[in-house]
Protein backbone atom coordinates (compact mmCIF):
# COMPACT_ATOMS: atom_id res chain seq x y z
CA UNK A 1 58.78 117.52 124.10
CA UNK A 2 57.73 120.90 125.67
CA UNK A 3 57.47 124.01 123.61
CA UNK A 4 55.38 124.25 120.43
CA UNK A 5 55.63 121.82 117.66
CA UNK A 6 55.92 124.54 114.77
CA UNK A 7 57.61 127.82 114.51
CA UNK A 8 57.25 130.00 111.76
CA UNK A 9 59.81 133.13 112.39
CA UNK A 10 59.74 136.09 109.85
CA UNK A 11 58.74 134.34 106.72
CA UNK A 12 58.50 136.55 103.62
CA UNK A 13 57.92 134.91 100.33
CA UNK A 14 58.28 136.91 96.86
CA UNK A 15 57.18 136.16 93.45
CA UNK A 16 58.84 138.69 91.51
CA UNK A 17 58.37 141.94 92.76
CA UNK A 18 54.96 140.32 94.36
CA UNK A 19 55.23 139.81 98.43
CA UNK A 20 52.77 136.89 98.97
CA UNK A 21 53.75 137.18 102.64
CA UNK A 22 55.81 139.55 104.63
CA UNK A 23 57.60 138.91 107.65
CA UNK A 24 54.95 136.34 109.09
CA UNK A 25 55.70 135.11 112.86
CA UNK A 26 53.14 132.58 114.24
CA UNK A 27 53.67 129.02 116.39
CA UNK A 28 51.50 126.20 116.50
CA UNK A 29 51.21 124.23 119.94
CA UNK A 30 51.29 120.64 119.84
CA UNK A 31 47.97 118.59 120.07
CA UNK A 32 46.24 121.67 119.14
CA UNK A 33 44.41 123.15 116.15
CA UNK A 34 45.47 125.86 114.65
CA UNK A 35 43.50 128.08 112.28
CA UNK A 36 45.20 129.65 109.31
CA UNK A 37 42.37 132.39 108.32
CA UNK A 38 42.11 135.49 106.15
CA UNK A 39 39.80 137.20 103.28
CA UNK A 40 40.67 135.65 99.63
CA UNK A 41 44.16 136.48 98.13
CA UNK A 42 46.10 136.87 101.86
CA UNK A 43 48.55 134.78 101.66
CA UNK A 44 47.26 131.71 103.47
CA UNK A 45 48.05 129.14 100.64
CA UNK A 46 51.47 130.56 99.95
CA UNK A 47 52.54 130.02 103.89
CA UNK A 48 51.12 126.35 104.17
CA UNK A 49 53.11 125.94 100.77
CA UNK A 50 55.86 127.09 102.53
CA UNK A 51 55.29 125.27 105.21
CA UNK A 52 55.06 121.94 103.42
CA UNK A 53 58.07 122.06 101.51
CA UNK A 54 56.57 123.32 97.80
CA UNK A 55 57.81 126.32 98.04
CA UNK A 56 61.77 128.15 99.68
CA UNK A 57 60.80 130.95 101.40
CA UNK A 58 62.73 134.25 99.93
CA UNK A 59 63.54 134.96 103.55
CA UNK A 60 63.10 133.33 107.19
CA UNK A 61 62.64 129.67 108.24
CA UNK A 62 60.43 127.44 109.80
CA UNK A 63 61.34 124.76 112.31
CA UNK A 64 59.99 121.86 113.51
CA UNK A 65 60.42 120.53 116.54
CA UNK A 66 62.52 122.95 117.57
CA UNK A 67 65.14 121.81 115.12
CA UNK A 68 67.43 123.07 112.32
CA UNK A 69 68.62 120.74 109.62
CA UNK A 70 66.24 118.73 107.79
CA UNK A 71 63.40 120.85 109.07
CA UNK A 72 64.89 123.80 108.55
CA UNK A 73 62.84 125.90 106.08
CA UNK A 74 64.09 125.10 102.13
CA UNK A 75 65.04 122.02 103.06
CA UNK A 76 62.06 120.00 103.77
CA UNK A 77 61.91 116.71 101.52
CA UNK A 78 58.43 116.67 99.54
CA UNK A 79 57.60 113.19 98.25
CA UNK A 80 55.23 113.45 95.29
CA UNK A 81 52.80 110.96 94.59
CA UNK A 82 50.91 110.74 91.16
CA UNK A 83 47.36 111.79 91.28
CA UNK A 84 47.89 111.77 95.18
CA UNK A 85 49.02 113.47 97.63
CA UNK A 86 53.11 115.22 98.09
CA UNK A 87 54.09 114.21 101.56
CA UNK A 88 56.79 116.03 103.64
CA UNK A 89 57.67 112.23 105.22
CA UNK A 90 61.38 113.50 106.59
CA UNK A 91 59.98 116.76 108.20
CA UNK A 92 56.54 114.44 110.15
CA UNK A 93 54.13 116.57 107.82
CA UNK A 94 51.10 115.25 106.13
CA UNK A 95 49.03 117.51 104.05
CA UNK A 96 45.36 117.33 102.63
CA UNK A 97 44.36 120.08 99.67
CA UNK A 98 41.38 121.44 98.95
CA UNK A 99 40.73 119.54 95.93
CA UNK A 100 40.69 115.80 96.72
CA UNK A 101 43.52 113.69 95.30
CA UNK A 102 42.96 110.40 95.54
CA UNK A 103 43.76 107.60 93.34
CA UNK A 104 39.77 107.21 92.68
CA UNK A 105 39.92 104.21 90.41
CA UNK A 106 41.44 102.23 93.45
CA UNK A 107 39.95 100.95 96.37
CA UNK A 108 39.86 103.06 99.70
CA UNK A 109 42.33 100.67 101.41
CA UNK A 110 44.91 100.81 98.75
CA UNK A 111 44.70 103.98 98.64
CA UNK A 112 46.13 104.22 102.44
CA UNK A 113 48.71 101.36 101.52
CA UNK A 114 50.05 103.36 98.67
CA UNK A 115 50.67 106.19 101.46
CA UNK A 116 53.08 104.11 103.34
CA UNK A 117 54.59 102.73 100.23
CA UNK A 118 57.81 104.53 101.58
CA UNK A 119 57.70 102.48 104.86
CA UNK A 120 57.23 98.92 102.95
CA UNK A 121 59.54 99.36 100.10
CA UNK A 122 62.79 98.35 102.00
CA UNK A 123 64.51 97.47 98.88
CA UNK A 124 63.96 95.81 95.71
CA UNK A 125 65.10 92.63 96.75
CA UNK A 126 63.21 92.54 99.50
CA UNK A 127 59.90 93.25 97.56
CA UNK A 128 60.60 90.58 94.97
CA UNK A 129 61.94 87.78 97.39
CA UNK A 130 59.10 88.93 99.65
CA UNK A 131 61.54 89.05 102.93
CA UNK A 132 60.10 88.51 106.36
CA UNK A 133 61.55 92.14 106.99
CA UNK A 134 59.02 92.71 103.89
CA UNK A 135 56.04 91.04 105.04
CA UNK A 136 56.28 92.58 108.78
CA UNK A 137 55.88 95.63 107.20
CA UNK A 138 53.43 94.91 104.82
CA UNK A 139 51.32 93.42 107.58
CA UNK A 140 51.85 96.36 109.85
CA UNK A 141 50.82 98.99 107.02
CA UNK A 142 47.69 96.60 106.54
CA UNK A 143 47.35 96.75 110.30
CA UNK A 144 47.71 100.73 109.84
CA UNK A 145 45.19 101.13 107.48
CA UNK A 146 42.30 99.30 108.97
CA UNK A 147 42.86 100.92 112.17
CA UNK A 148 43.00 104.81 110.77
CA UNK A 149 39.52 103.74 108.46
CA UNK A 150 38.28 102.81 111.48
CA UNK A 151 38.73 105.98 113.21
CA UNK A 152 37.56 107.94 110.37
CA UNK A 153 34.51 105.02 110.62
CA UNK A 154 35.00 104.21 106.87
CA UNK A 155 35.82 100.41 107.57
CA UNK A 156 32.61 99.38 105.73
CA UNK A 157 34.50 101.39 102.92
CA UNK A 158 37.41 99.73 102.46
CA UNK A 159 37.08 97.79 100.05
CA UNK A 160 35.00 99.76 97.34
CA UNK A 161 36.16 102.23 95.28
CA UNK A 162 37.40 105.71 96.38
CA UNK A 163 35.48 107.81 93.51
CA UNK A 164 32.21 106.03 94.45
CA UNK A 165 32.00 107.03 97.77
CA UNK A 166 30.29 110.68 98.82
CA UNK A 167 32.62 113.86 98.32
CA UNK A 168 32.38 114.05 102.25
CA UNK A 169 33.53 110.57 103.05
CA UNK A 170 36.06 111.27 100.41
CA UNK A 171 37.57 113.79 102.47
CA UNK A 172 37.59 111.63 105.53
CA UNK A 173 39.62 109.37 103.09
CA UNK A 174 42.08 111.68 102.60
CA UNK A 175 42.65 112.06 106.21
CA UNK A 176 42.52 108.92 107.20
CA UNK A 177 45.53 108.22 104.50
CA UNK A 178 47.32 111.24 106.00
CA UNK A 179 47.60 109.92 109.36
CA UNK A 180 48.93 106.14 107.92
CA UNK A 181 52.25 108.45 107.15
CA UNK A 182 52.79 108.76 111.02
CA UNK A 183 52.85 112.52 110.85
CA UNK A 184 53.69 115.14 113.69
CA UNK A 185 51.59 117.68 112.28
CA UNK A 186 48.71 117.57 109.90
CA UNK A 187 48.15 120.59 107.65
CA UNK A 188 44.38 120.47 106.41
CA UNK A 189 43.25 122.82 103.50
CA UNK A 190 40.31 124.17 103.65
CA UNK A 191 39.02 120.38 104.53
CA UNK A 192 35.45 121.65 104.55
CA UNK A 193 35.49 123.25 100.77
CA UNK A 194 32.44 121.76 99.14
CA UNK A 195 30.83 119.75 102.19
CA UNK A 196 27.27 120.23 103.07
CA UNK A 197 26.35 121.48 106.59
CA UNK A 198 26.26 117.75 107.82
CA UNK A 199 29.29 116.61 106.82
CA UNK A 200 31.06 119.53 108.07
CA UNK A 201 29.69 118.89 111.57
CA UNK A 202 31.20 115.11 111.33
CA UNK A 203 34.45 116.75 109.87
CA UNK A 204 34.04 118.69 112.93
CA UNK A 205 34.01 116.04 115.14
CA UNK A 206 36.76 113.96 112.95
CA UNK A 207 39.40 117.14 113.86
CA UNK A 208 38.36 117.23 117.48
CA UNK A 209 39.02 113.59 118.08
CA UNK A 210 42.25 113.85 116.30
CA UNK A 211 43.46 116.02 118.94
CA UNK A 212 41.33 114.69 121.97
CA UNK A 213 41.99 111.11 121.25
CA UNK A 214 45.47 110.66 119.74
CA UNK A 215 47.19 113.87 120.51
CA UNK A 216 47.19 115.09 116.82
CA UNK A 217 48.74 118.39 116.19
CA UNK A 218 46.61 119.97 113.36
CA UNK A 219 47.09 123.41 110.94
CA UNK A 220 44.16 124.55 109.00
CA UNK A 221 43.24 126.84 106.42
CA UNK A 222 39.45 127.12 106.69
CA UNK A 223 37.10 129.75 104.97
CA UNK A 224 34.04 128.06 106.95
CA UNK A 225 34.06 130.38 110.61
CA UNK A 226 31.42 128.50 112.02
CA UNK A 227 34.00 125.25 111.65
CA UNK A 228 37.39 127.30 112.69
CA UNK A 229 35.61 128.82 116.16
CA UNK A 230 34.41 124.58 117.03
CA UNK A 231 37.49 122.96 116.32
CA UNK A 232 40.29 125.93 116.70
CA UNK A 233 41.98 125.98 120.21
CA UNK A 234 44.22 128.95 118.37
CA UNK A 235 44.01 131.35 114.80
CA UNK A 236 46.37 133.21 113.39
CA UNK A 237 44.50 135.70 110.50
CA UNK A 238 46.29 137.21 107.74
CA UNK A 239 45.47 139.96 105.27
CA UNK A 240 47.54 140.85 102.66
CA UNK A 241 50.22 138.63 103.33
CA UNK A 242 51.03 139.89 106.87
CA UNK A 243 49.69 138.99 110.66
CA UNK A 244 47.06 141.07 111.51
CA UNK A 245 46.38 138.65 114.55
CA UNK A 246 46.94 136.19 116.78
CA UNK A 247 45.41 134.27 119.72
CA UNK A 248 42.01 132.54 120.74
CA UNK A 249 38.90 132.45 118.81
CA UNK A 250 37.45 134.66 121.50
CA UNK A 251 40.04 137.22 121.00
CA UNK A 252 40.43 137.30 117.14
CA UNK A 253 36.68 137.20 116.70
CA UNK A 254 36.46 140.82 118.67
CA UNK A 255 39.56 142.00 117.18
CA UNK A 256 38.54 145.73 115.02
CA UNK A 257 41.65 144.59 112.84
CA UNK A 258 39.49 141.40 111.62
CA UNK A 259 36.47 142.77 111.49
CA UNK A 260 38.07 145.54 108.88
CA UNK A 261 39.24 143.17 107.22
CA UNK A 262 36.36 140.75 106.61
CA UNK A 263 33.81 143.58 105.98
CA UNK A 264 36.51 145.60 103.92
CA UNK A 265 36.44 149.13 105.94
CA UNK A 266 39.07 150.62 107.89
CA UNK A 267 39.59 149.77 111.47
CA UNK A 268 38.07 153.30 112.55
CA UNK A 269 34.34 152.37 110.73
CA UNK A 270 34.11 149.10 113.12
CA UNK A 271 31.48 149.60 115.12
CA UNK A 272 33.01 149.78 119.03
């Protein structure tokens, strides 16, 4: 499909009389990675809330696709798993969060079966007469998982347990179950929150390939600017709930707007 894969078109979102974000306008081109940046309290979690399903927006919509309906914003269908993750499965969004959830007393490859649970559970029946409908997809979500902890080179992993492995292969975990749910767009947040400076360079390299190698359209929030200039082909920065740009790392990085608002002066104290 042609056009970009995510359209977010005035959203404003009020708690109260609090505006979390006002009238925010941004797209996100398919098999690209798009940066979601902006000083503490801007409004960055709200949207990718929004985004995702957990919250209605007071006013706007977001599309997918280029389509109304299902996708249309307030509408999205969040599936929530316990001590997991909530996946948007009917809109083709997976998200990650900043804190890892995964099922840590299971192994890593049941933690990616228990992500396509939804694709394998065709109906009770099936499941306790153990169908060949049943076992097809059983076999195929096997087939699914090996191949994404493969990508994410965790197949040594698979079978030990997901709170015994480092915090950083954790998070490759997480992605790696993500990507079993088949999603159009990955929303990652702030996927580099408590790595160390090596595993943020192989998280680096994780996002890149994404895109490179299977055409993966990604949406980050990321705090860590030396990761969102390598891996972002576009940012979008907020500050106090509205767009104060918009375009390529080259052009947000020398933008007086950002600046100000990372260093906390006025636009007119930015040095030219």
């Amino acid at each position: 499909m042609n056009g970009p894969i995510l359209e977010v078109q005035n959203v404003t979102m009020r708690f109260g009389g609090i505006v979390a974000n006002r009238d925010v306008s941004f797209s996100v081109e398919r098999g690209a990675v798009t940066a979601l940046i902006g000083p503490n309290g801007a409004g960055k979690t709200t949207m990718f809330n929004c985004i995702t399903g957990f919250y209605r927006s007071s006013e706007g919509r977001i599309m997918l696709n280029g389509r109304d309906g299902p996708t249309d914003i307030g509408q999205l269908v969040t599936k929530p798993m316990t001590g997991g993750s909530h996946l948007v499965t009917r809109a083709g969004i997976a998200r990650t969060f900043q804190n890892i959830r995964l099922f840590k007393e299971m192994s890593v490859i049941e933690n990616l079966l228990i992500a396509q649970h939804l694709a394998t559970r065709n109906n009770i029946l099936s499941g306790v007469f153990r169908t060949r409908a049943f076992r097809k997809a059983e076999a195929e979500a096997v087939d699914r998982a090996y191949h994404w902890l493969g990508q994410m080179k965790l197949a040594e992993d698979a079978n030990r347990l997901a709170g015994e492995l480092p915090y950083g292969r954790q998070r490759r975990v997480e992605i790696a179950r993500a990507m079993c749910t088949g999603p159009s767009l990955i929303c990652l947040d702030e996927p580099a929150a408590g790595l160390n400076p090596s595993e943020t360079l192989d998280l680096a390299e994780v996002i890149q390939r994404l895109c490179a190698d299977h055409k993966q359209t990604v949406l980050v929030i990321e705090h860590d600017m030396g990761l969102v200039m390598r891996i972002s082909n576009h940012i979008v920065v907020l500050d106090h709930g509205e767009v104060i740009s918009d375009g390529t790392p080259q052009h947000v990085a020398n933008d007086p707007a950002v600046v100000a608002a990372y260093l906390g002066v006025s636009e007119e104290e930015v040095p030219a």
